[in-house]
N, C-alpha and C. Protein backbone atom coordinates (compact mmCIF):
# COMPACT_ATOMS: atom_id res chain seq x y z
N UNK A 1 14.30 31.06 43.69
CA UNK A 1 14.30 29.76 43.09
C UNK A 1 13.20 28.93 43.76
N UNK A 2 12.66 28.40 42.86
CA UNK A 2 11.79 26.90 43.56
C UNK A 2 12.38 26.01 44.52
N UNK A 3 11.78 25.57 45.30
CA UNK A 3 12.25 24.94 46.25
C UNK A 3 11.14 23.40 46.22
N UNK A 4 12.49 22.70 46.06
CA UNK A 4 11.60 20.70 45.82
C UNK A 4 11.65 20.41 47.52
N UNK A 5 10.41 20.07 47.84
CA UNK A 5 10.81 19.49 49.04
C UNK A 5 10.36 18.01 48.90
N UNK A 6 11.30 17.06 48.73
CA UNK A 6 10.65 15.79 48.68
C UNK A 6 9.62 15.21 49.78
N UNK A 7 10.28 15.54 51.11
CA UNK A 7 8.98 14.93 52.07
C UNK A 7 7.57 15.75 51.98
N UNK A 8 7.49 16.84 51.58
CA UNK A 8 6.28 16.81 51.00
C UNK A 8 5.73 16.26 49.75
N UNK A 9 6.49 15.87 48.98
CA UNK A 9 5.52 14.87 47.52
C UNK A 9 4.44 14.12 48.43
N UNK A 10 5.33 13.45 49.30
CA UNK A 10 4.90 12.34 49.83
C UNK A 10 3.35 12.51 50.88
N UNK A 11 3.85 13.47 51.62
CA UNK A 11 2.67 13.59 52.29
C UNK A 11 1.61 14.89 51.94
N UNK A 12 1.75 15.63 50.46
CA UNK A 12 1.10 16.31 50.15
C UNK A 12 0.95 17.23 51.03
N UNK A 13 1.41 17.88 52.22
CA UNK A 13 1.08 18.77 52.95
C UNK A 13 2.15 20.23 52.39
N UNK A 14 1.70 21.08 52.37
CA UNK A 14 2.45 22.57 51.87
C UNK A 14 2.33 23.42 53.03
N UNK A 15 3.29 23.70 53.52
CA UNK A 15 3.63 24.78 54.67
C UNK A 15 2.90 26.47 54.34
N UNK A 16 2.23 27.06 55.14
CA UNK A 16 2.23 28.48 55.14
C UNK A 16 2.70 29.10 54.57
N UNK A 17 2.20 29.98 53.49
CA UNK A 17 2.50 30.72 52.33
C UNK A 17 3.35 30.16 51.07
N UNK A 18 2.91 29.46 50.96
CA UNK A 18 3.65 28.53 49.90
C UNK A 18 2.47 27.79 48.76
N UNK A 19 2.46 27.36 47.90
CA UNK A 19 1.84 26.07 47.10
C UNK A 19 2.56 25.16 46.04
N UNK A 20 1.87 24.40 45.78
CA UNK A 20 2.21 23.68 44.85
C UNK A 20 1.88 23.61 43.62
N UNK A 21 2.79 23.14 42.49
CA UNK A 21 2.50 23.01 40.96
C UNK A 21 3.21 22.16 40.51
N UNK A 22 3.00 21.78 40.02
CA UNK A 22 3.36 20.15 38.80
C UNK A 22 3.88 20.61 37.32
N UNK A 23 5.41 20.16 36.88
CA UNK A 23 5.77 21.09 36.51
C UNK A 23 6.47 19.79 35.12
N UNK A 24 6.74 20.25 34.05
CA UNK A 24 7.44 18.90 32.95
C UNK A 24 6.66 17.77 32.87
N UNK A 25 7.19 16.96 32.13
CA UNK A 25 6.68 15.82 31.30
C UNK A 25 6.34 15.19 32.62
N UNK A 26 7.66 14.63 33.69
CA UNK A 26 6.99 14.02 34.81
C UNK A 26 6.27 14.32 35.44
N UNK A 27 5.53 15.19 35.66
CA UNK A 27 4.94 16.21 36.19
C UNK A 27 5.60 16.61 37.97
N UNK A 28 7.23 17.32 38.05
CA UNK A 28 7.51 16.94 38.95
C UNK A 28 6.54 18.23 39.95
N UNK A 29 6.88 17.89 41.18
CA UNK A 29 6.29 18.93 42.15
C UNK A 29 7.07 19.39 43.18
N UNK A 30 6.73 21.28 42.69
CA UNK A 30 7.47 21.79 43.55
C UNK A 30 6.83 22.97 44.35
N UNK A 31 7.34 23.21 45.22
CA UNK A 31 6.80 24.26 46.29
C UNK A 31 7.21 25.07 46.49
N UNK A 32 6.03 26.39 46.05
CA UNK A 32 6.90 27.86 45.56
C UNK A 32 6.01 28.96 46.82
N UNK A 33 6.94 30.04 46.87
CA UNK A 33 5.99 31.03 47.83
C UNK A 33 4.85 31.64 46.80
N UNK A 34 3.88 32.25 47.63
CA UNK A 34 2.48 32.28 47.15
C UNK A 34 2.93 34.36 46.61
N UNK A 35 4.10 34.56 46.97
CA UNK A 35 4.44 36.13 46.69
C UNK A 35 4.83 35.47 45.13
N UNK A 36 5.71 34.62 44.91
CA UNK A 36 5.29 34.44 43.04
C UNK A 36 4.18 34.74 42.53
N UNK A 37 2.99 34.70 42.71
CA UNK A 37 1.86 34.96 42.14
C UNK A 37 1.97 36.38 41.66
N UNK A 38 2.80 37.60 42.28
CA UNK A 38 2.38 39.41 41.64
C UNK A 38 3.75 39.30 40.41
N UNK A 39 4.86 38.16 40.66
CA UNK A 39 5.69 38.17 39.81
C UNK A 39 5.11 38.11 38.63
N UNK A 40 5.65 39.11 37.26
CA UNK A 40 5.05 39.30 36.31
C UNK A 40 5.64 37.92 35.20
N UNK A 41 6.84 37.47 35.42
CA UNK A 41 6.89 36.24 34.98
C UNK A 41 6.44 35.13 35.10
N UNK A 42 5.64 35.04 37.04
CA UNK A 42 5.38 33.68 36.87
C UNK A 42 3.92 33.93 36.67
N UNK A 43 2.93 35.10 36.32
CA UNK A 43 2.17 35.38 35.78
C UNK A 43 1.95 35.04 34.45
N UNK A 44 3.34 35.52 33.45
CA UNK A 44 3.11 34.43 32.42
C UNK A 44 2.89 33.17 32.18
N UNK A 45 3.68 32.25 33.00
CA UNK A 45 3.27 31.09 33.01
C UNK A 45 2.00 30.39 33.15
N UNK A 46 1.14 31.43 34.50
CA UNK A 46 0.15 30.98 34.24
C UNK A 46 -0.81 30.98 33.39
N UNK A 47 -0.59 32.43 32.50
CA UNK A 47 -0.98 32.53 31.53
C UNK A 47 -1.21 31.16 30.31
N UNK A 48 0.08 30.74 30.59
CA UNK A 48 0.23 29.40 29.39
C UNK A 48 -0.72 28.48 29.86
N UNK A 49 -0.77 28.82 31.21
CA UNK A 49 -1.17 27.25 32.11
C UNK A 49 -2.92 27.32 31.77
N UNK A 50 -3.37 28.40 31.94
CA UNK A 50 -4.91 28.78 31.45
C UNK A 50 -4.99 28.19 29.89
N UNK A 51 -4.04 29.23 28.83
CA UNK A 51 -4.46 28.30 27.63
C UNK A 51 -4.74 27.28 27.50
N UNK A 52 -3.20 26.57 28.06
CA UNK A 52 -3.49 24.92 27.72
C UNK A 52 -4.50 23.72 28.77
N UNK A 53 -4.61 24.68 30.00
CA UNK A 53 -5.34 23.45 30.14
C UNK A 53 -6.66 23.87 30.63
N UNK A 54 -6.63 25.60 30.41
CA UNK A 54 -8.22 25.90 31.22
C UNK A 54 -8.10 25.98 32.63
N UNK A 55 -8.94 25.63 33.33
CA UNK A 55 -9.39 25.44 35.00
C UNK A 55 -9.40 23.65 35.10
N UNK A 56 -9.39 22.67 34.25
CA UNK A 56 -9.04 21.89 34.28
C UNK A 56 -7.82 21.42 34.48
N UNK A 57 -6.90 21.11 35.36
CA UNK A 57 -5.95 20.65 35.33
C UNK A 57 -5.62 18.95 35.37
N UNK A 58 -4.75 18.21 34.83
CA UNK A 58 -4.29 16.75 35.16
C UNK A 58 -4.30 16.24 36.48
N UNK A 59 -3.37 17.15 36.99
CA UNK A 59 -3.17 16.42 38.52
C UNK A 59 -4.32 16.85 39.35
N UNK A 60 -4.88 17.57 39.13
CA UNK A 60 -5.65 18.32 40.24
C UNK A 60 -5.15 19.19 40.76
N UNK A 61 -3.91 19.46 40.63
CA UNK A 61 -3.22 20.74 41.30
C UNK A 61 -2.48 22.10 39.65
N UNK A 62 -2.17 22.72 40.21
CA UNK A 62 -1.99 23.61 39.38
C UNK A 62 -0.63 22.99 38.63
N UNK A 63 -0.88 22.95 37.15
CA UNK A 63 0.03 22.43 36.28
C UNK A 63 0.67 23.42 35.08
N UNK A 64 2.31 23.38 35.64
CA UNK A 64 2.92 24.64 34.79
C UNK A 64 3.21 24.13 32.71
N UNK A 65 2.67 23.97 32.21
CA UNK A 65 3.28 23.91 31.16
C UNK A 65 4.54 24.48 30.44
N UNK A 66 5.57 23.65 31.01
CA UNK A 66 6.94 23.91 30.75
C UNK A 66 8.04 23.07 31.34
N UNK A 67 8.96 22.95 30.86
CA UNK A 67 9.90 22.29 31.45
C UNK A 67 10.49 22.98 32.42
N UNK A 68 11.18 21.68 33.31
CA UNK A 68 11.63 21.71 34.46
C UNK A 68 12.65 23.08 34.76
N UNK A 69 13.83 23.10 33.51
CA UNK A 69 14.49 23.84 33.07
C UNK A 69 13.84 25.31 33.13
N UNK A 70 13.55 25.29 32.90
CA UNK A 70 12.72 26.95 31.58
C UNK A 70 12.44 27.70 33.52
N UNK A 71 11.12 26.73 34.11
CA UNK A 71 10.79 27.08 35.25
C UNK A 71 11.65 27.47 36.39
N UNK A 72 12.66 26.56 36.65
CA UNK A 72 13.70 26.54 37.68
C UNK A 72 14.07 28.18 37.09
N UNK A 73 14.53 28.28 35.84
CA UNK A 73 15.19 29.78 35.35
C UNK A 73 14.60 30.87 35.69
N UNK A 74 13.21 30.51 35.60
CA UNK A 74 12.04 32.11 35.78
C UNK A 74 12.23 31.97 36.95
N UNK A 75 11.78 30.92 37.81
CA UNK A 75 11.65 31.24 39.45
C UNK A 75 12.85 31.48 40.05
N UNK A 76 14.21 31.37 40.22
CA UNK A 76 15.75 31.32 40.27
C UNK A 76 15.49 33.00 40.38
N UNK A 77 14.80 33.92 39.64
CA UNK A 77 15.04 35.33 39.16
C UNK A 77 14.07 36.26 40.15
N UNK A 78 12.95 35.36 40.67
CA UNK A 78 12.02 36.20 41.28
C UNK A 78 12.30 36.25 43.05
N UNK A 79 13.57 35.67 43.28
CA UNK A 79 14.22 36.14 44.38
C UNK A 79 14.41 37.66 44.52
């Protein structure tokens, strides 16, 4: 599962082996291990994330196109 760490929103810092992505309408942010990346699901996502927004992203950080929901479900699985 994703893991929200609120005191990092704040100070933008991401711990060792980990990153961040901006995720739903609010664009919330959460901090996932960087071993998601060979997951073949959250591979899809990024997949979406390329269509829709290219190498351009909103925030400047990597932005999942999907709801909060949908995401929490894929990442919840790649435990």
């Amino acid at each position: 599962m994703a893991i929200r760490l609120p005191r990092m929103v704040s100070s933008k810092k991401v711990p060792k082996g980990y990153f961040a992505v901006y995720v739903g309408e609010n664009q919330k942010r959460f901090v996932i291990p960087v071993s998601f990346l060979n997951h073949p699901s959250f591979q899809d996502l990024l997949g979406k994330s390329e269509e829709e927004f290219g190498y351009s992203h909103p925030t400047g950080g990597l932005t999942i196109p999907c709801n909060e929901d949908t995401f929490l479900e894929v990442t919840s699985r790649m435990y």
